[in-house]
Protein backbone atom coordinates (compact mmCIF):
# COMPACT_ATOMS: atom_id res chain seq x y z
CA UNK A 1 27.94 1.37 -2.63
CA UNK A 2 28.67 0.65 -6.07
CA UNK A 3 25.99 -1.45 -8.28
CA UNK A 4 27.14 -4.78 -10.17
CA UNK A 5 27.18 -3.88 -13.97
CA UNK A 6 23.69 -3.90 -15.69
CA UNK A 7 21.81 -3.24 -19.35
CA UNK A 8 19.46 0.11 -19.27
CA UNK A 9 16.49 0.00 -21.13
CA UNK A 10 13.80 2.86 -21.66
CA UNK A 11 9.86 1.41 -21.97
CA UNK A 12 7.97 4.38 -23.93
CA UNK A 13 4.21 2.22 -23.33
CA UNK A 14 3.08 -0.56 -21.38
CA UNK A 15 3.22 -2.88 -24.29
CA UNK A 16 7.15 -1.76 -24.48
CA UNK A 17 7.46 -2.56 -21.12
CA UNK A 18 5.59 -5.96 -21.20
CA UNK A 19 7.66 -6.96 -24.85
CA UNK A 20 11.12 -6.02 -22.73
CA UNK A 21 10.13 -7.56 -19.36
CA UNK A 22 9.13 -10.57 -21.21
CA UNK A 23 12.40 -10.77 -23.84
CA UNK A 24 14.60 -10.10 -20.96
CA UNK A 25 13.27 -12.58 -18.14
CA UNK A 26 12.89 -13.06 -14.12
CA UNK A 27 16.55 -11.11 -14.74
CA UNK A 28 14.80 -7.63 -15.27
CA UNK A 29 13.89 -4.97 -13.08
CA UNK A 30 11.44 -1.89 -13.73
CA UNK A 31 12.31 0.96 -12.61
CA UNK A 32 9.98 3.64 -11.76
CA UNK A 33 10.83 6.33 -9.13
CA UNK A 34 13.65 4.26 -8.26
CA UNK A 35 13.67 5.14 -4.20
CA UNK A 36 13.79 1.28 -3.35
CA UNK A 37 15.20 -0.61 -5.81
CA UNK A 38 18.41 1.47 -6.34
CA UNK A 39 19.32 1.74 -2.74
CA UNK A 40 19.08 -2.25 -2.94
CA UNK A 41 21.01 -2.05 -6.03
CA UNK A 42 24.02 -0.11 -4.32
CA UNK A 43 24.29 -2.47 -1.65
CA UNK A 44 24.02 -5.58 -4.13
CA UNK A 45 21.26 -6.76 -2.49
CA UNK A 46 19.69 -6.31 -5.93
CA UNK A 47 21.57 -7.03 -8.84
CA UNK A 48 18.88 -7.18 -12.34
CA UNK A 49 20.85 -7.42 -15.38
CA UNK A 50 18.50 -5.07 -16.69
CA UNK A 51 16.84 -2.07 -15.67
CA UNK A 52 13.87 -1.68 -17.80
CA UNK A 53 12.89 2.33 -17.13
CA UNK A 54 9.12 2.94 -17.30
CA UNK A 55 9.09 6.54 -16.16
CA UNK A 56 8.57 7.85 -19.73
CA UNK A 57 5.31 6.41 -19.95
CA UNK A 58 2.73 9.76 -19.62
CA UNK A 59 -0.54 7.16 -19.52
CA UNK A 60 0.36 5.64 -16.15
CA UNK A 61 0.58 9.13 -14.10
CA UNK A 62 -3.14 9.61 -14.65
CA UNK A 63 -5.45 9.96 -11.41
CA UNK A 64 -9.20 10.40 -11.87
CA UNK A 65 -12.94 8.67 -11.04
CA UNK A 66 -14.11 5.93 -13.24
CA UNK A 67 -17.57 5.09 -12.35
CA UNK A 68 -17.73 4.88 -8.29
CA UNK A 69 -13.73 3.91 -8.68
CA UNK A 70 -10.96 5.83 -7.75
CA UNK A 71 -8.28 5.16 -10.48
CA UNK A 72 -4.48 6.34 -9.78
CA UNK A 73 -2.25 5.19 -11.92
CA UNK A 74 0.77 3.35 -11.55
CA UNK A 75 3.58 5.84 -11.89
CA UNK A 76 1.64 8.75 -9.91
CA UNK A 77 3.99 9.69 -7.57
CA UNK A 78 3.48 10.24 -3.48
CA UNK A 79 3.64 13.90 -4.06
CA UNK A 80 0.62 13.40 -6.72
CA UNK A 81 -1.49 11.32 -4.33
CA UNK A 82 -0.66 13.96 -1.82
CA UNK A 83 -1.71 16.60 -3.24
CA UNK A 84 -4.86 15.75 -6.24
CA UNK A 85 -7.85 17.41 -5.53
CA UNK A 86 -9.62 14.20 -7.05
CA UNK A 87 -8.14 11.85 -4.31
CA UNK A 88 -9.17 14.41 -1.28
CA UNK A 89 -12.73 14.46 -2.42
CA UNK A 90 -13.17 11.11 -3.45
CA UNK A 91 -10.55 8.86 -0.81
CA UNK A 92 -8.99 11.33 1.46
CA UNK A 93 -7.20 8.96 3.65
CA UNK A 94 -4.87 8.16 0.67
CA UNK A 95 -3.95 12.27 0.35
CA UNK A 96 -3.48 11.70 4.33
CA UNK A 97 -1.12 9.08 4.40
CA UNK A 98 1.00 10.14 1.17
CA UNK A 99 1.61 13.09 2.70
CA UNK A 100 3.80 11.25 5.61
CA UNK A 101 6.48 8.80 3.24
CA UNK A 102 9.68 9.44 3.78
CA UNK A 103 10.46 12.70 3.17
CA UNK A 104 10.14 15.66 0.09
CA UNK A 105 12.52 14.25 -1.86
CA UNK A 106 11.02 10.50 -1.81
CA UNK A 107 7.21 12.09 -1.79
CA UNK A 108 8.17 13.75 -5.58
CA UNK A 109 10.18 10.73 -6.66
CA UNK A 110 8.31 7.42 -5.80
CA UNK A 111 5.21 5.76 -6.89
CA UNK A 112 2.47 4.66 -5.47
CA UNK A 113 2.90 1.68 -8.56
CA UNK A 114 6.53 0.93 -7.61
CA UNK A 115 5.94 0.69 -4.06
CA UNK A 116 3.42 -1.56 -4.31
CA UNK A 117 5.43 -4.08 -6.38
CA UNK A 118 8.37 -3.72 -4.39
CA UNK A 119 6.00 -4.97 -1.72
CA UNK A 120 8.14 -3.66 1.40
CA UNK A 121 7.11 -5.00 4.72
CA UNK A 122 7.13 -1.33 6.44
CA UNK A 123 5.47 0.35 3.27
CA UNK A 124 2.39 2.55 4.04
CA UNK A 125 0.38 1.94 0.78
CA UNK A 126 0.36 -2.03 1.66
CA UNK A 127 -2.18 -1.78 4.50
CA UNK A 128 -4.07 1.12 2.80
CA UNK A 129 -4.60 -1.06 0.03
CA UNK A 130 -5.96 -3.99 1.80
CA UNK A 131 -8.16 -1.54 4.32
CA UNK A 132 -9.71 -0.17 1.55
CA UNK A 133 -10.58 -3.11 -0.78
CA UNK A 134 -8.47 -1.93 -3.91
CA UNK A 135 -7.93 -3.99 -7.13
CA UNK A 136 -4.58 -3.45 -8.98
CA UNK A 137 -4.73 -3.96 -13.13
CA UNK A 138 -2.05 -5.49 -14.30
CA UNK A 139 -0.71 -6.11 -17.67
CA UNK A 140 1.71 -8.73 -18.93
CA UNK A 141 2.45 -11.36 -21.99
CA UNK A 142 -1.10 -12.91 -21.70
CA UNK A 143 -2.85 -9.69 -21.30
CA UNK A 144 -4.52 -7.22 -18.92
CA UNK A 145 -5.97 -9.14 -15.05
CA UNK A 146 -7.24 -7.24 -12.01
CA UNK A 147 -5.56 -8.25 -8.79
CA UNK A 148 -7.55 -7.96 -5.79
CA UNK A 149 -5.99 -6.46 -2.80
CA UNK A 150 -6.39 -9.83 -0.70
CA UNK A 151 -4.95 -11.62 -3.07
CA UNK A 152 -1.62 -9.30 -4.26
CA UNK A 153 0.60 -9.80 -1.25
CA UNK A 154 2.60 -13.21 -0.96
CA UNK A 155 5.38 -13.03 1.34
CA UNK A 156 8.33 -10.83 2.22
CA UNK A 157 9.14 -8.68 -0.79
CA UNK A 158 7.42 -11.17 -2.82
CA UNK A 159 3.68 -10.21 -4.97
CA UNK A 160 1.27 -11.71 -7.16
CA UNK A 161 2.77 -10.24 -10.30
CA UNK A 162 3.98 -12.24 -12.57
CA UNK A 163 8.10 -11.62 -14.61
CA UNK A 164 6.37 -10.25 -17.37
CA UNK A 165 3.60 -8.29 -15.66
CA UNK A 166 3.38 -4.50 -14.40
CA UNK A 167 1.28 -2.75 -12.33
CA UNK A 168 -1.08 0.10 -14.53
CA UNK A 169 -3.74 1.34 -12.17
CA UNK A 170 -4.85 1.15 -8.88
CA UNK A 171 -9.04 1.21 -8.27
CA UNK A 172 -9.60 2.48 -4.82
CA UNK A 173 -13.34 2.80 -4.06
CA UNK A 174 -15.14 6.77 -3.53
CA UNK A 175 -15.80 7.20 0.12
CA UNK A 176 -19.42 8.08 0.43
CA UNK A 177 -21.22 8.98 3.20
CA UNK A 178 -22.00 6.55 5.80
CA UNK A 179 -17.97 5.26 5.27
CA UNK A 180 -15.14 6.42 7.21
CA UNK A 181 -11.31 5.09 7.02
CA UNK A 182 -8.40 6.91 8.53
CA UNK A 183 -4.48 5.58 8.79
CA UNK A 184 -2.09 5.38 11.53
CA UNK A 185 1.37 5.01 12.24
CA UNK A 186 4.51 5.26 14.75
CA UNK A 187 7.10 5.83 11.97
CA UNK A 188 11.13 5.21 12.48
CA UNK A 189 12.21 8.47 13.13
CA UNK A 190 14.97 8.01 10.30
CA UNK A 191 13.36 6.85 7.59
CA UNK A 192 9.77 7.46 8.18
CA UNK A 193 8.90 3.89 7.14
CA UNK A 194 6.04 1.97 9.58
CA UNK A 195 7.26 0.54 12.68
CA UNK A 196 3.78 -0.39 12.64
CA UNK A 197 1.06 1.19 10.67
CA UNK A 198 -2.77 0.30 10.78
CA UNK A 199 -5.46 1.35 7.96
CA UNK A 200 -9.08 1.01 8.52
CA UNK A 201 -12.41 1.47 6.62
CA UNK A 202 -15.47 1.65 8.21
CA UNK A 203 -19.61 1.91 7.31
CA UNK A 204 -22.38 2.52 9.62
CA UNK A 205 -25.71 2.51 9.31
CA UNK A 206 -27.96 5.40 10.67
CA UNK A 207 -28.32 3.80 13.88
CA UNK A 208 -24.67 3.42 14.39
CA UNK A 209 -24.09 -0.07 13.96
CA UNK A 210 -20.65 -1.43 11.67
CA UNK A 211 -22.30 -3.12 8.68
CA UNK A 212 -18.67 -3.54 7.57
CA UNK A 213 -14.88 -3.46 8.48
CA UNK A 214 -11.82 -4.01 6.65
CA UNK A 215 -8.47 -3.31 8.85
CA UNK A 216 -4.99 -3.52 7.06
CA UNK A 217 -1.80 -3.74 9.18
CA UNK A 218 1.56 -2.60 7.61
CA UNK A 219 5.37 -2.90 9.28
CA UNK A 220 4.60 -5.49 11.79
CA UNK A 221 4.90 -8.90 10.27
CA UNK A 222 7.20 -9.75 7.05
CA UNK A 223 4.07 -8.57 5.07
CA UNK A 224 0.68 -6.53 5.23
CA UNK A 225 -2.19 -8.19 6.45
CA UNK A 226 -5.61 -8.15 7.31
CA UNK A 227 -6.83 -8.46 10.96
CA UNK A 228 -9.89 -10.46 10.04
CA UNK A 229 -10.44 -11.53 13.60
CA UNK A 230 -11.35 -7.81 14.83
CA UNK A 231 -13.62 -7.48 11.73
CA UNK A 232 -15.47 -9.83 12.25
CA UNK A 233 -15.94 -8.79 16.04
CA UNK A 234 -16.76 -5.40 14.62
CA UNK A 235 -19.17 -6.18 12.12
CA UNK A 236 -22.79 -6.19 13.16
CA UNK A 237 -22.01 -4.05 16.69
CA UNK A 238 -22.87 -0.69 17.96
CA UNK A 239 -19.61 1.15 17.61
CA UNK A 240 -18.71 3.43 20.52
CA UNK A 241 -15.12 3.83 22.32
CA UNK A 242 -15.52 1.27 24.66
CA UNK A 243 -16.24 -1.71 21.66
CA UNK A 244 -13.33 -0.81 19.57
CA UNK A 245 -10.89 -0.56 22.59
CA UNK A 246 -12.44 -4.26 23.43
CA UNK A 247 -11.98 -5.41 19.92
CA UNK A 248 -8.61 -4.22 19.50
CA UNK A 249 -7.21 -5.36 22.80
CA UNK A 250 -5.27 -8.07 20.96
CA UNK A 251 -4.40 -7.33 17.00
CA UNK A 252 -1.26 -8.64 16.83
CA UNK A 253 0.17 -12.13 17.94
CA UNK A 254 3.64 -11.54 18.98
CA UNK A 255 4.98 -14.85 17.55
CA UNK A 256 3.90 -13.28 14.02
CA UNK A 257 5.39 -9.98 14.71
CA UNK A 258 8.96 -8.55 13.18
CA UNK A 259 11.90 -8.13 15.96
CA UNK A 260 14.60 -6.08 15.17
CA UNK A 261 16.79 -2.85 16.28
CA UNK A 262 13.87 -0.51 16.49
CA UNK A 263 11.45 -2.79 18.25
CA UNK A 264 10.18 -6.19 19.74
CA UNK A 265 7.89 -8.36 18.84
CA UNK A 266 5.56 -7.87 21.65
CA UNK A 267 5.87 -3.57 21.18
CA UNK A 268 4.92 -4.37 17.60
CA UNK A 269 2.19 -6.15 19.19
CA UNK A 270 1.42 -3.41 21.45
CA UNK A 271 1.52 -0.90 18.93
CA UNK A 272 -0.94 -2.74 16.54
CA UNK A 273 -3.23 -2.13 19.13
CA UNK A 274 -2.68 1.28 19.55
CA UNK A 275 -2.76 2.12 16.11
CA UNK A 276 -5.56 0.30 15.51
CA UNK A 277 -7.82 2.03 18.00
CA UNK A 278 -6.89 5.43 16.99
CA UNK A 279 -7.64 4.25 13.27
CA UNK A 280 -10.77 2.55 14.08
CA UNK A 281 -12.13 5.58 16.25
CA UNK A 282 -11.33 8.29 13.60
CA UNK A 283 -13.02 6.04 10.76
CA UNK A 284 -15.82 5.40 13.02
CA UNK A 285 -16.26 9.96 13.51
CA UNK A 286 -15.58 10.47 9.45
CA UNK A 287 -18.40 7.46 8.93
CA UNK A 288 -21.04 9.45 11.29
């Protein structure tokens, strides 16, 4: 449980942070709450030759509303998202979820920044993100880009960002009314993490049909993902009980799905659907 020797460097700004992760290479690490990458690090799963510490920076902790936007940024921590007043009234699923990572000690230590970069597989903010159409701004070498959601998740552990680029802010659009989105999860009992974990977003028009749907899945499959397929049955339909219980019959493909101590591939499967109706039905009664 002992970490291979590395360099510890302190970023006081984002252009610090680019200038180090850039003069240091793909052999850096940031550190922000440090919840996932030191465990890795004691178990030399991780070894960076440098830990480039951006947890000084005051500018990335902000949360507020730009235009319709909700902006959190990058180093606001679980507890934060928890807990602002801003992110009840303007996205309240995200005060929701937050409120179930891990435990106190992770909730006032992580980031909603770092755990999107570190990109775990069972990570809650992964299928909230892509549920709720969110863009990421990112800054590196070349300058500042805006990730979308869609586009930010690559493979197992693995992101958009480029070895020089860090996330600032998270956009997250104000709920208004007419739009519901709710999250669900069986967590491990240990760790809290996703066994599986669904996020959905939903609008309605006054009549009660889904003009649209966006559906994130977390935990079940080596990375988030969207389950376009029960969208797009969604979309355009009278929502009651009886459509989303048809739609979500089948979410998950059990060839795609995880296997490991704590469940199967075809219980992953299961619970995809499971989660998924109990997220669709709550965002369908917050969209009313």
């Amino acid at each position: 449980m002992i970490p291979n020797d590395f360099q510890y460097v302190r970023a006081n700004s984002v252009k610090d942070a680019v200038s180090l992760l850039d003069k240091h290479g793909e052999n850096a690490k940031v550190l922000a709450g440090g919840h996932s990458l030191i465990p890795a690090m004691k178990l030399r799963l991780n070894a960076p030759a440098t830990l480039i510490d951006v947890s000084n920076i005051g500018d990335l902790t902000k949360i507020g509303v730009n235009g319709n936007k909700l902006q959190i940024g990058a180093l606001a921590t679980h507890r934060s998202v928890e807990t602002s007043d801003v992110v009840k009234k303007n996205c309240s699923v995200l005060s929701e979820a937050a409120a179930h990572i891990g435990d106190a000690q992770v909730r006032n230590r992580g980031t909603i920044g770092g755990n999107l970069a570190h990109a775990d597989p069972a990570s809650d903010y992964p299928a909230l993100v892509l549920a709720l159409d969110a863009e990421l701004e990112v800054e590196g070498k070349s300058g500042k880009r805006t990730i979308a959601a869609d586009d930010f998740f690559e493979g197992l552990f693995e992101t958009a960002l480029e070895s020089d680029e860090i996330i600032a802010n998270i956009n997250f659009p104000t709920l208004g009314k007419g739009t519901g989105a709710a999250y669900e999860k069986f967590p491990h009992p240990a760790s809290r993490f996703a066994v599986v974990g669904v996020a959905a977003m939903l609008t309605l028009d006054k009549k009660g049909t889904c003009t649209s749907a966006r559906i994130g899945v977390t935990g079940a499959a080596p990375w988030a993902f969207r389950a376009t397929d029960v969208e797009d049955v969604l979309t355009g339909k009278p929502l009651d009980e009886k459509a989303i219980s048809d739609a979500t019959a089948k979410v998950g493909d059990p060839a795609d799905m995880l296997s490991d101590a704590t469940a199967s591939p075809e219980f992953r499967a299961h619970l995809c659907s499971v989660m998924a109706r109990r997220a669709l039905m709550k965002a369908m009664e917050r969209a009313k």
